[in-house]
PDB file of N, CA and C in Angstrom:
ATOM      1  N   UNK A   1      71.518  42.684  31.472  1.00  0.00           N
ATOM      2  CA  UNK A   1      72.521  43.667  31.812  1.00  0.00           C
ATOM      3  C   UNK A   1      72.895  44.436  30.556  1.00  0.00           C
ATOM      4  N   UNK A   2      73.514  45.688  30.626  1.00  0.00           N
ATOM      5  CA  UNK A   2      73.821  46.338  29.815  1.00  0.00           C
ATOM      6  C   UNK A   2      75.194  47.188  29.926  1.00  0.00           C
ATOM      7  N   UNK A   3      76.392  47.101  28.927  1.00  0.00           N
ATOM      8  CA  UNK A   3      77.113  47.762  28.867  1.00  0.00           C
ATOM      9  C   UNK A   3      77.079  48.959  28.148  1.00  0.00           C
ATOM     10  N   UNK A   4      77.088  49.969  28.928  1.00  0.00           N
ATOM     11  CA  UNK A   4      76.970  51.347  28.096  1.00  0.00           C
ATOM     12  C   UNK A   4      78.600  52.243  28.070  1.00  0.00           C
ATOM     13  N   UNK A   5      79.337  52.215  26.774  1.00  0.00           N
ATOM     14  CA  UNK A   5      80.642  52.434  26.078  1.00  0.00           C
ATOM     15  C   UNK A   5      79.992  54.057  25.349  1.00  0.00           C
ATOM     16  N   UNK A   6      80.789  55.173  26.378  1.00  0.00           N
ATOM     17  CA  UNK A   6      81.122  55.819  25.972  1.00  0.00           C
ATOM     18  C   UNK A   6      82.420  56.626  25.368  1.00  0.00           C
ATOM     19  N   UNK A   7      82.128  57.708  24.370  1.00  0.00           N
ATOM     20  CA  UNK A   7      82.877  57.961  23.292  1.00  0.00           C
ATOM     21  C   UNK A   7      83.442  59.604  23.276  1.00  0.00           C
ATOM     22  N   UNK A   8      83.725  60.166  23.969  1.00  0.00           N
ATOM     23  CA  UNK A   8      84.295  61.067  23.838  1.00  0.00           C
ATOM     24  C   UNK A   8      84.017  61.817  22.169  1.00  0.00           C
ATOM     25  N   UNK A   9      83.589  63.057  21.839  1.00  0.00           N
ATOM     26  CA  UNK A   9      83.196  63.347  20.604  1.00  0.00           C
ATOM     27  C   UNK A   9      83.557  64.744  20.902  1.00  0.00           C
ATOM     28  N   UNK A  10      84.059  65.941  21.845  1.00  0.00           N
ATOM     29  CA  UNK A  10      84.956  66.438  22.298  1.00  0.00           C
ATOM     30  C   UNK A  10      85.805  66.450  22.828  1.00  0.00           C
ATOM     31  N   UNK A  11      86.966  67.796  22.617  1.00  0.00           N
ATOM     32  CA  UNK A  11      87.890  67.237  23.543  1.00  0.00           C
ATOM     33  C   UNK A  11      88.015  67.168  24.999  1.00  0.00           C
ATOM     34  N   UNK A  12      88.700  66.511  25.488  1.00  0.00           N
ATOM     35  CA  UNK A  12      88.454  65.756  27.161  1.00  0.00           C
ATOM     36  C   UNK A  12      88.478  66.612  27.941  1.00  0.00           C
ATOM     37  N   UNK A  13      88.875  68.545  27.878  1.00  0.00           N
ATOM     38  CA  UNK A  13      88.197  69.504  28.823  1.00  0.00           C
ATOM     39  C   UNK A  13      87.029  69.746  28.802  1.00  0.00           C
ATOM     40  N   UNK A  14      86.364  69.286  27.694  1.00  0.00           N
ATOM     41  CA  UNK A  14      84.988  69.775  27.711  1.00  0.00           C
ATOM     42  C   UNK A  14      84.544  68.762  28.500  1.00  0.00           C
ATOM     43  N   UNK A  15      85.101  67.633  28.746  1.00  0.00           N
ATOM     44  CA  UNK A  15      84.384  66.768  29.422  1.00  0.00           C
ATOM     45  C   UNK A  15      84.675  66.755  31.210  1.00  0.00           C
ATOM     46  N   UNK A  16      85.990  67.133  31.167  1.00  0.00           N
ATOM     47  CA  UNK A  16      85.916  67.525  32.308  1.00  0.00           C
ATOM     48  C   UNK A  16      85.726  68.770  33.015  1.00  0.00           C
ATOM     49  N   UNK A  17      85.411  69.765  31.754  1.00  0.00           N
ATOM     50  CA  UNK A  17      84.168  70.815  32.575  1.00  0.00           C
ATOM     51  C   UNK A  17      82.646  70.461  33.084  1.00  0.00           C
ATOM     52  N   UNK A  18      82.506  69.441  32.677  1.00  0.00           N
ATOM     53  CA  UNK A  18      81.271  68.859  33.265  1.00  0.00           C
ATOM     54  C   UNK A  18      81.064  67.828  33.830  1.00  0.00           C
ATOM     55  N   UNK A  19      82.730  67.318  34.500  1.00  0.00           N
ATOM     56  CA  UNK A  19      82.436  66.707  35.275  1.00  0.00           C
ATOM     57  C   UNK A  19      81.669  66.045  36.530  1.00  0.00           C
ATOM     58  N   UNK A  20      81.538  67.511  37.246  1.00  0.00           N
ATOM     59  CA  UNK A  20      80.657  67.197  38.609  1.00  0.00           C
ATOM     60  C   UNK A  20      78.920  67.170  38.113  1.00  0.00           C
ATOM     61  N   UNK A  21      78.653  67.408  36.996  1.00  0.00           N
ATOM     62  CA  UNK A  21      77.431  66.797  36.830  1.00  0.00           C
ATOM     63  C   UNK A  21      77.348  65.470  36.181  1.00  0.00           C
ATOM     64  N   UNK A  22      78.506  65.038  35.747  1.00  0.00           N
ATOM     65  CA  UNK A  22      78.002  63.429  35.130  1.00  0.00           C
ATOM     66  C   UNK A  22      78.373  62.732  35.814  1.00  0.00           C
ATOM     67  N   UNK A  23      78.795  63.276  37.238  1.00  0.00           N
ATOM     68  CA  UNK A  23      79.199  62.183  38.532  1.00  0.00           C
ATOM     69  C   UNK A  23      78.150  62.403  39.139  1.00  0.00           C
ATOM     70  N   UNK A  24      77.203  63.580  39.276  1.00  0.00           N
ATOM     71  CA  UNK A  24      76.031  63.987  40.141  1.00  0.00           C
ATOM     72  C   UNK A  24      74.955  62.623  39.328  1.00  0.00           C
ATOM     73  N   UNK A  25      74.774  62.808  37.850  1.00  0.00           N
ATOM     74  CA  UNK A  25      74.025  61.960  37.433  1.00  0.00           C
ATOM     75  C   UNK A  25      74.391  60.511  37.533  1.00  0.00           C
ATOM     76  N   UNK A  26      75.942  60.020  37.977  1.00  0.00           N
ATOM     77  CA  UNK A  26      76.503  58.507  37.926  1.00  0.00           C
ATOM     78  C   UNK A  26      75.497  58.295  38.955  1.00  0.00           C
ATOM     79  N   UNK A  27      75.862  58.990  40.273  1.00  0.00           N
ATOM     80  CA  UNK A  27      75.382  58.904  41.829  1.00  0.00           C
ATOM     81  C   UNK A  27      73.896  58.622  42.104  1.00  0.00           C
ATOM     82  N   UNK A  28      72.922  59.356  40.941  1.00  0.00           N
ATOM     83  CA  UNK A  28      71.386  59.361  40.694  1.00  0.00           C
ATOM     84  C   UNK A  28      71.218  57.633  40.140  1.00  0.00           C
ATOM     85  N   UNK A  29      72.373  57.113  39.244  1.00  0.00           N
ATOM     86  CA  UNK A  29      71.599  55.519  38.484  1.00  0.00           C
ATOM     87  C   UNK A  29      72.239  54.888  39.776  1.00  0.00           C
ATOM     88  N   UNK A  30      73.199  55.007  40.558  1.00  0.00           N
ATOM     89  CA  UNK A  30      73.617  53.940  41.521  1.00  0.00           C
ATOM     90  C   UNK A  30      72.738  54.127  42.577  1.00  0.00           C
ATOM     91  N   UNK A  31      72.377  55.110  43.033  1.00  0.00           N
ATOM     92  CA  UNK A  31      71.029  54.828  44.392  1.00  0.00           C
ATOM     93  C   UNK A  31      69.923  54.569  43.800  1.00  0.00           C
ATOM     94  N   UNK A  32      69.647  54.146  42.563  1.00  0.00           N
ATOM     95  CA  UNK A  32      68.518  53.969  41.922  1.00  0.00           C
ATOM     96  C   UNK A  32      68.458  52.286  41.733  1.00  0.00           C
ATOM     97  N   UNK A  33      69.939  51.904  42.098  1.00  0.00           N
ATOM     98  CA  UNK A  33      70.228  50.319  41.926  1.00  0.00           C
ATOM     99  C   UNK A  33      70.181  49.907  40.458  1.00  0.00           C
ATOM    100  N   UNK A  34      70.700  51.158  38.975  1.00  0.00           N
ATOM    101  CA  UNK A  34      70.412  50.819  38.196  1.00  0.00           C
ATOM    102  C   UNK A  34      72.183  50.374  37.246  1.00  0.00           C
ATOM    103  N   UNK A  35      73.206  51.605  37.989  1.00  0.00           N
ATOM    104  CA  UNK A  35      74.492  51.484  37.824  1.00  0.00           C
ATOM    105  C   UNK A  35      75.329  50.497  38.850  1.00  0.00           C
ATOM    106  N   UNK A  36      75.719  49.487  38.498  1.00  0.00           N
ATOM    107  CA  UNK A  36      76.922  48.566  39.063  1.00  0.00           C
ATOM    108  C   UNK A  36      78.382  48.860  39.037  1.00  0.00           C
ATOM    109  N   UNK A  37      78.618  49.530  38.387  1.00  0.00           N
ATOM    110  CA  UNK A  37      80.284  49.582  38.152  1.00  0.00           C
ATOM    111  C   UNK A  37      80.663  50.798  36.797  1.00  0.00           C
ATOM    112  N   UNK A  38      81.149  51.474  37.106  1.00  0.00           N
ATOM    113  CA  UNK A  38      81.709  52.439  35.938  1.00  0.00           C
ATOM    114  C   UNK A  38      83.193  52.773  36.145  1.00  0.00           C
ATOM    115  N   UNK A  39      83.321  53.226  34.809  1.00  0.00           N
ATOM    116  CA  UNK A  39      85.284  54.514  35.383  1.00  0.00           C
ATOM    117  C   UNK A  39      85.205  54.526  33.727  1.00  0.00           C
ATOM    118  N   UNK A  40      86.981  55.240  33.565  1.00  0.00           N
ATOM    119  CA  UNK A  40      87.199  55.525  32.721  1.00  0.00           C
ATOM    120  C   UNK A  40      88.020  54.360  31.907  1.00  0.00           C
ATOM    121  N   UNK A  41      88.018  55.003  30.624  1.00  0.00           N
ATOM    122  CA  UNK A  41      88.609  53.964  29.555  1.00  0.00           C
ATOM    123  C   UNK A  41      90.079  53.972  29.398  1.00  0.00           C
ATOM    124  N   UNK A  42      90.667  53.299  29.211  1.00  0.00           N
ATOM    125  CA  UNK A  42      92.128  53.928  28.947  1.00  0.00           C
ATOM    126  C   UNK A  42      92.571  53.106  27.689  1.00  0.00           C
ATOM    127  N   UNK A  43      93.114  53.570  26.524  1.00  0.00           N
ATOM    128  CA  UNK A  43      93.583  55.691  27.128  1.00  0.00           C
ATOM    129  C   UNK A  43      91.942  56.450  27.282  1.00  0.00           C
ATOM    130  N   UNK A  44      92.115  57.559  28.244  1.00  0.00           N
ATOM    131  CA  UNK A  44      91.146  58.662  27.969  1.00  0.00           C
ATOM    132  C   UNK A  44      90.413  58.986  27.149  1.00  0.00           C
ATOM    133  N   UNK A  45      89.016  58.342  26.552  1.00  0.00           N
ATOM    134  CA  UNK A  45      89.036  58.564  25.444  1.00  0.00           C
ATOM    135  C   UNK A  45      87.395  58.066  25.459  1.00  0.00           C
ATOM    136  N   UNK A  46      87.105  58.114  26.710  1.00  0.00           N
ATOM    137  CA  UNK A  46      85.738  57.864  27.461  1.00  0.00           C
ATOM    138  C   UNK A  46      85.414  57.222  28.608  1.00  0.00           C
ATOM    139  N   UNK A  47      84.273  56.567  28.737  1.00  0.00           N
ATOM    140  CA  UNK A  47      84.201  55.522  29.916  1.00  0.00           C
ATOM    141  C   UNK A  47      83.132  54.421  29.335  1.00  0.00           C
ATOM    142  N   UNK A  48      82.999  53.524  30.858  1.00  0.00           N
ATOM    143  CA  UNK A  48      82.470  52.291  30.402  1.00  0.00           C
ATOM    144  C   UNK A  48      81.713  52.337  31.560  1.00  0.00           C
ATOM    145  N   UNK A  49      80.334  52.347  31.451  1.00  0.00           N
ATOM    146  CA  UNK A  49      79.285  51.653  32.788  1.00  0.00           C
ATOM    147  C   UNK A  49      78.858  50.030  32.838  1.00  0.00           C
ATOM    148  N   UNK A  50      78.418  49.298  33.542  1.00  0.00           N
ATOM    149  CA  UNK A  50      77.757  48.732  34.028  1.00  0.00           C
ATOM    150  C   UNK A  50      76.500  48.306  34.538  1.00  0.00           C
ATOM    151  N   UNK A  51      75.460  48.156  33.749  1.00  0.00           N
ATOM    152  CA  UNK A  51      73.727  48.794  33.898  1.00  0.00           C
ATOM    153  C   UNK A  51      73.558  47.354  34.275  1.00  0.00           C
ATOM    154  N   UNK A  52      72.193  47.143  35.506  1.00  0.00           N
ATOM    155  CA  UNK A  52      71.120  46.089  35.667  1.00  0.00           C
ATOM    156  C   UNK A  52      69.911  46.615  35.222  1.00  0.00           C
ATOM    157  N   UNK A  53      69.170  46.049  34.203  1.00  0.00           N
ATOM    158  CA  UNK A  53      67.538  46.565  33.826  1.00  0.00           C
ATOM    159  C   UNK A  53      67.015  45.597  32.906  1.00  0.00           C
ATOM    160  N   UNK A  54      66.034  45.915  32.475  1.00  0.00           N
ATOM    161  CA  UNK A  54      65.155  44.238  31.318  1.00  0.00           C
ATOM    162  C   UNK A  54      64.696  45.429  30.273  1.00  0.00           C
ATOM    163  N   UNK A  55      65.075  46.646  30.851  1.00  0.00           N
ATOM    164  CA  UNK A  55      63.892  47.650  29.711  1.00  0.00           C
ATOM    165  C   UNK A  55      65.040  48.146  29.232  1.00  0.00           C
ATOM    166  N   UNK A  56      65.399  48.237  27.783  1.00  0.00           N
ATOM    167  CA  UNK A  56      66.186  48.382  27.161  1.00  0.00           C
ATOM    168  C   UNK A  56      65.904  49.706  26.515  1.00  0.00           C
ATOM    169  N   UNK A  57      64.602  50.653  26.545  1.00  0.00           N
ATOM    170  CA  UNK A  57      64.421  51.902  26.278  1.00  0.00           C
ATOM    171  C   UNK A  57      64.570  52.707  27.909  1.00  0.00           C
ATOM    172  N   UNK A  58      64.414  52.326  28.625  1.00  0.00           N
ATOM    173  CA  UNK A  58      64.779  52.827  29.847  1.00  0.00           C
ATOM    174  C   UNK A  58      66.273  52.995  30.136  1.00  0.00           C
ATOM    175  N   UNK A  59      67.196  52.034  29.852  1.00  0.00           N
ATOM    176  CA  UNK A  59      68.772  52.305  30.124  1.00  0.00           C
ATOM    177  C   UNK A  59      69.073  53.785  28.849  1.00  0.00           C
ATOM    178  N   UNK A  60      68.230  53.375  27.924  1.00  0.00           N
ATOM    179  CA  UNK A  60      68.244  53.975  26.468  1.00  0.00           C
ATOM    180  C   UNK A  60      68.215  55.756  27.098  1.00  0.00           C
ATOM    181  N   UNK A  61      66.888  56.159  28.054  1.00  0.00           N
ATOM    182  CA  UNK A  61      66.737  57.251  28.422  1.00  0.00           C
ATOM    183  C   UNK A  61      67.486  57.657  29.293  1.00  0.00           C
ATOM    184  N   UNK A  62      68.107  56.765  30.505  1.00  0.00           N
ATOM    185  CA  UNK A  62      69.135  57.039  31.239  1.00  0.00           C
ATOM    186  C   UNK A  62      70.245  57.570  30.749  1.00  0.00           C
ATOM    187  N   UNK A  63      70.941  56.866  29.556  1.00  0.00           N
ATOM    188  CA  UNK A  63      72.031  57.272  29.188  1.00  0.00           C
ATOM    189  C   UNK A  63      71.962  59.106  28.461  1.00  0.00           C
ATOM    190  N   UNK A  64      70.785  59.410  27.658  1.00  0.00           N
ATOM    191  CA  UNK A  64      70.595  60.548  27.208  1.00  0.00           C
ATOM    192  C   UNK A  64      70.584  61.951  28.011  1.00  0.00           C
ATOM    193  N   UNK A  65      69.802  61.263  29.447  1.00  0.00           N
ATOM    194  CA  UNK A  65      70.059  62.574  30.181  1.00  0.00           C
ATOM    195  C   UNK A  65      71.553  63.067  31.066  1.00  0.00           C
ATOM    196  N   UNK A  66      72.646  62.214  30.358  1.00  0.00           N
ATOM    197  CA  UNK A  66      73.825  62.070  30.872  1.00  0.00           C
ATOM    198  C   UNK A  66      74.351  63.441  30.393  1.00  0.00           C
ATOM    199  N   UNK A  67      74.882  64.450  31.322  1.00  0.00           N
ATOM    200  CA  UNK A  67      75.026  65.742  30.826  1.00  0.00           C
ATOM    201  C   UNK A  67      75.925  65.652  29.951  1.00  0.00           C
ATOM    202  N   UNK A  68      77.118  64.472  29.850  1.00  0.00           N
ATOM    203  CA  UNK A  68      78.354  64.677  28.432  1.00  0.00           C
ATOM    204  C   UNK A  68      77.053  64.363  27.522  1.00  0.00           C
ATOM    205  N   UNK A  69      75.908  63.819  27.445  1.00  0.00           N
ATOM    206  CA  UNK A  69      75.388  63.547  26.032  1.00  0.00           C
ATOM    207  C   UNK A  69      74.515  64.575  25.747  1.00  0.00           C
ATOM    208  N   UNK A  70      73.711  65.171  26.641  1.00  0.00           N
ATOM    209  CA  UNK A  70      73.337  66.000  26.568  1.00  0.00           C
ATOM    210  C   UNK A  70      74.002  67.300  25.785  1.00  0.00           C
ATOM    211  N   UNK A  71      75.300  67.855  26.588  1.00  0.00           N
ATOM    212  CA  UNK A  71      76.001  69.065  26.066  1.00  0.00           C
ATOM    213  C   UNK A  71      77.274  68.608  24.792  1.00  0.00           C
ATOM    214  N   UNK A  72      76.483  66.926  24.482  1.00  0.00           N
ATOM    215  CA  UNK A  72      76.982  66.903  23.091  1.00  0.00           C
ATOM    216  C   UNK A  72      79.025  66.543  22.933  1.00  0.00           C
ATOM    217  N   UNK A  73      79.029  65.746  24.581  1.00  0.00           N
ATOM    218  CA  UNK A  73      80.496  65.716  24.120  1.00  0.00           C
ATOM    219  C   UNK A  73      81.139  64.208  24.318  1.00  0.00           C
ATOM    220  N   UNK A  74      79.863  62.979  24.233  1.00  0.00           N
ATOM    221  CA  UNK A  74      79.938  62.225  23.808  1.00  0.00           C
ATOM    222  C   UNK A  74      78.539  61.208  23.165  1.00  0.00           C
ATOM    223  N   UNK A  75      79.295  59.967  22.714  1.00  0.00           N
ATOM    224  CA  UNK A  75      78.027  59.195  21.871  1.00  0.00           C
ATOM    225  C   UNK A  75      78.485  58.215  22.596  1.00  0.00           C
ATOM    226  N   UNK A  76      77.137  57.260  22.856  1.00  0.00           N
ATOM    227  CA  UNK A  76      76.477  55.918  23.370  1.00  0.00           C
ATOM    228  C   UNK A  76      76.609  55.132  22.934  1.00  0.00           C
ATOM    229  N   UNK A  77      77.547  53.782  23.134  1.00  0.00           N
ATOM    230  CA  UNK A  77      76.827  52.320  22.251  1.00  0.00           C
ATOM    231  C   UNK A  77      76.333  51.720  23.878  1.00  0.00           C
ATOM    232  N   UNK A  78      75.183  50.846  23.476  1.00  0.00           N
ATOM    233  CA  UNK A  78      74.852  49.962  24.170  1.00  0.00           C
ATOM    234  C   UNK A  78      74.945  48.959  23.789  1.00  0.00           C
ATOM    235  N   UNK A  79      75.356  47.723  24.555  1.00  0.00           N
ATOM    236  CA  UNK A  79      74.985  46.764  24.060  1.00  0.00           C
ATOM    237  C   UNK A  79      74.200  45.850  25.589  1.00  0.00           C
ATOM    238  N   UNK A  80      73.452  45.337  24.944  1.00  0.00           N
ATOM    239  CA  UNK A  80      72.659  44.572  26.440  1.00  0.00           C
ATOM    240  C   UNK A  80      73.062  42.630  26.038  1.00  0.00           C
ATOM    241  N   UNK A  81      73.357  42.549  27.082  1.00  0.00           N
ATOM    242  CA  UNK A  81      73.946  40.717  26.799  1.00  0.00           C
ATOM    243  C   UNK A  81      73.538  40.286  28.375  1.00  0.00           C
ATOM    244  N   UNK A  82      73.185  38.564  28.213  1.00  0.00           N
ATOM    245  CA  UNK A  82      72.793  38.155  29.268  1.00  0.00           C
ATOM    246  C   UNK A  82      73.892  37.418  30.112  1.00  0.00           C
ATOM    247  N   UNK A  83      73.746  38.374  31.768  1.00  0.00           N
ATOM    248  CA  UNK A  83      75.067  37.781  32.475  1.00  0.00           C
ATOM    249  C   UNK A  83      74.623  36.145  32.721  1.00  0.00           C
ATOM    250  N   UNK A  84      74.784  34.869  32.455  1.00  0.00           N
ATOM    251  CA  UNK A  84      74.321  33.617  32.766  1.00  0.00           C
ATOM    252  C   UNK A  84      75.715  33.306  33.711  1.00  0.00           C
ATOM    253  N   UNK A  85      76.702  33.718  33.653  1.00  0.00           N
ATOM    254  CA  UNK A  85      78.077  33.711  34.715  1.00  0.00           C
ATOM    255  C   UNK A  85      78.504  34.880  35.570  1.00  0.00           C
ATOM    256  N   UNK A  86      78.773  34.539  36.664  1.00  0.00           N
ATOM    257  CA  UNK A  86      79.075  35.943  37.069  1.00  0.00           C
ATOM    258  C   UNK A  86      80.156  35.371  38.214  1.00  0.00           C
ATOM    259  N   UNK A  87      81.047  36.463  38.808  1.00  0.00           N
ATOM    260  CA  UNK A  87      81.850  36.135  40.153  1.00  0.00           C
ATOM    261  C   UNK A  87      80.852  35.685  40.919  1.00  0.00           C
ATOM    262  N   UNK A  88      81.425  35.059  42.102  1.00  0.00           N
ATOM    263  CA  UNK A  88      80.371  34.676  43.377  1.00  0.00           C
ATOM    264  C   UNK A  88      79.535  35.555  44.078  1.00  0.00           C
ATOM    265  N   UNK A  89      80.561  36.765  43.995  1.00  0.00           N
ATOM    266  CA  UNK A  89      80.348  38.505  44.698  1.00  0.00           C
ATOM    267  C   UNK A  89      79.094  39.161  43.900  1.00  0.00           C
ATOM    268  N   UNK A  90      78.617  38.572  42.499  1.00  0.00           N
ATOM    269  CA  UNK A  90      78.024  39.041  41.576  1.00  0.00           C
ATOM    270  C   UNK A  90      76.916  37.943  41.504  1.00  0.00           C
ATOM    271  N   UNK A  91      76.719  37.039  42.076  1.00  0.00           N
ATOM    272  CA  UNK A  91      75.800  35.951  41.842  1.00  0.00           C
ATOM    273  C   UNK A  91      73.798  36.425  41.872  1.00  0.00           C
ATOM    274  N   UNK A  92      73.784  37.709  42.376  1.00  0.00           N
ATOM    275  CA  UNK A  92      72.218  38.157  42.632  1.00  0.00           C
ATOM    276  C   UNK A  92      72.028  39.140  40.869  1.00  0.00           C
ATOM    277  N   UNK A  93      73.065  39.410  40.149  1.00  0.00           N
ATOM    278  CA  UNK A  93      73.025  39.388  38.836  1.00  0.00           C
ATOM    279  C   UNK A  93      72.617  38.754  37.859  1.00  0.00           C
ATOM    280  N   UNK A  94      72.842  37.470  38.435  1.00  0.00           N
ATOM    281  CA  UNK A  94      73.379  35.999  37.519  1.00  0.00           C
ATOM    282  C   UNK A  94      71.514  36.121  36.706  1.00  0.00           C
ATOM    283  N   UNK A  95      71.714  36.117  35.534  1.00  0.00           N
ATOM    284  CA  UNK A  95      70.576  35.577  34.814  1.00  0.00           C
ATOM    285  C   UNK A  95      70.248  34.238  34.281  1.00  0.00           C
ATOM    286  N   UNK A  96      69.405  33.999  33.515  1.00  0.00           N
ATOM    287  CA  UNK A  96      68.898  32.718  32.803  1.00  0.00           C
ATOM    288  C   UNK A  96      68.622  32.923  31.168  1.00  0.00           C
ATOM    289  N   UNK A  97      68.803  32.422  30.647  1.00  0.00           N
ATOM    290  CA  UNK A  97      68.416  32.580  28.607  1.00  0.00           C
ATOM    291  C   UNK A  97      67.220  32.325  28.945  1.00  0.00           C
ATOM    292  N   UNK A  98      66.752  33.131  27.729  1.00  0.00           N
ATOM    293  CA  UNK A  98      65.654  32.979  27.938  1.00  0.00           C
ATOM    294  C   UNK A  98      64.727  31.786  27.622  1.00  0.00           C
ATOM    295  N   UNK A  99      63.741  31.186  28.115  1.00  0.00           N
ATOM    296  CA  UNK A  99      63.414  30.243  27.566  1.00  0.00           C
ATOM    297  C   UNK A  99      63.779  29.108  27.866  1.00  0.00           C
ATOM    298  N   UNK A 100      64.581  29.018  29.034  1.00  0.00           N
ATOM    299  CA  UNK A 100      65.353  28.205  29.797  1.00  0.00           C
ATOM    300  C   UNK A 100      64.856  28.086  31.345  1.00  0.00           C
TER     301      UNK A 100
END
């Protein structure tokens, strides 16, 4: 799994002038079964997704064609960590270490 923490790097009209395309693109990773859960950060000051994937240059390209990153009005951390716990509701998530 992967948490992708975005950063706001303009200010938050620019981001919500482009809103309806980085909800058009949220809508593209969730029927793709690749987004689980997103929203915003509070305070305002970005958002936080929720990624399922094993290819860690693939979430990598997802996140780039995100129109705030694209038109440059925020930056990406990823971090990818293995869910080995999850709610019950979340159990088809649930991973294994590797090597285990």
């Amino acid at each position: 799994m992967f948490v992708l923490e975005l950063t706001y790097t303009a200010p938050v009209e620019r981001a919500d002038a482009l809103m309806r395309e980085h909800i058009a693109w949220l809508d593209e990773s969730y029927a793709a079964g690749v987004f689980v859960a997103s929203g915003r950060k509070n305070p305002r000051d970005g958002g936080v997704i929720l990624a399922v994937g094993t290819d860690r240059a693939r979430i990598e390209e997802i996140a780039a064609a995100d129109p705030f990153a694209v038109h440059g009005v925020c930056s990406y951390r990823i971090t990818e960590f293995t869910a080995t716990r999850t709610a019950p509701e979340l159990a088809s998530l649930k991973e294994e270490l590797p090597g285990q």
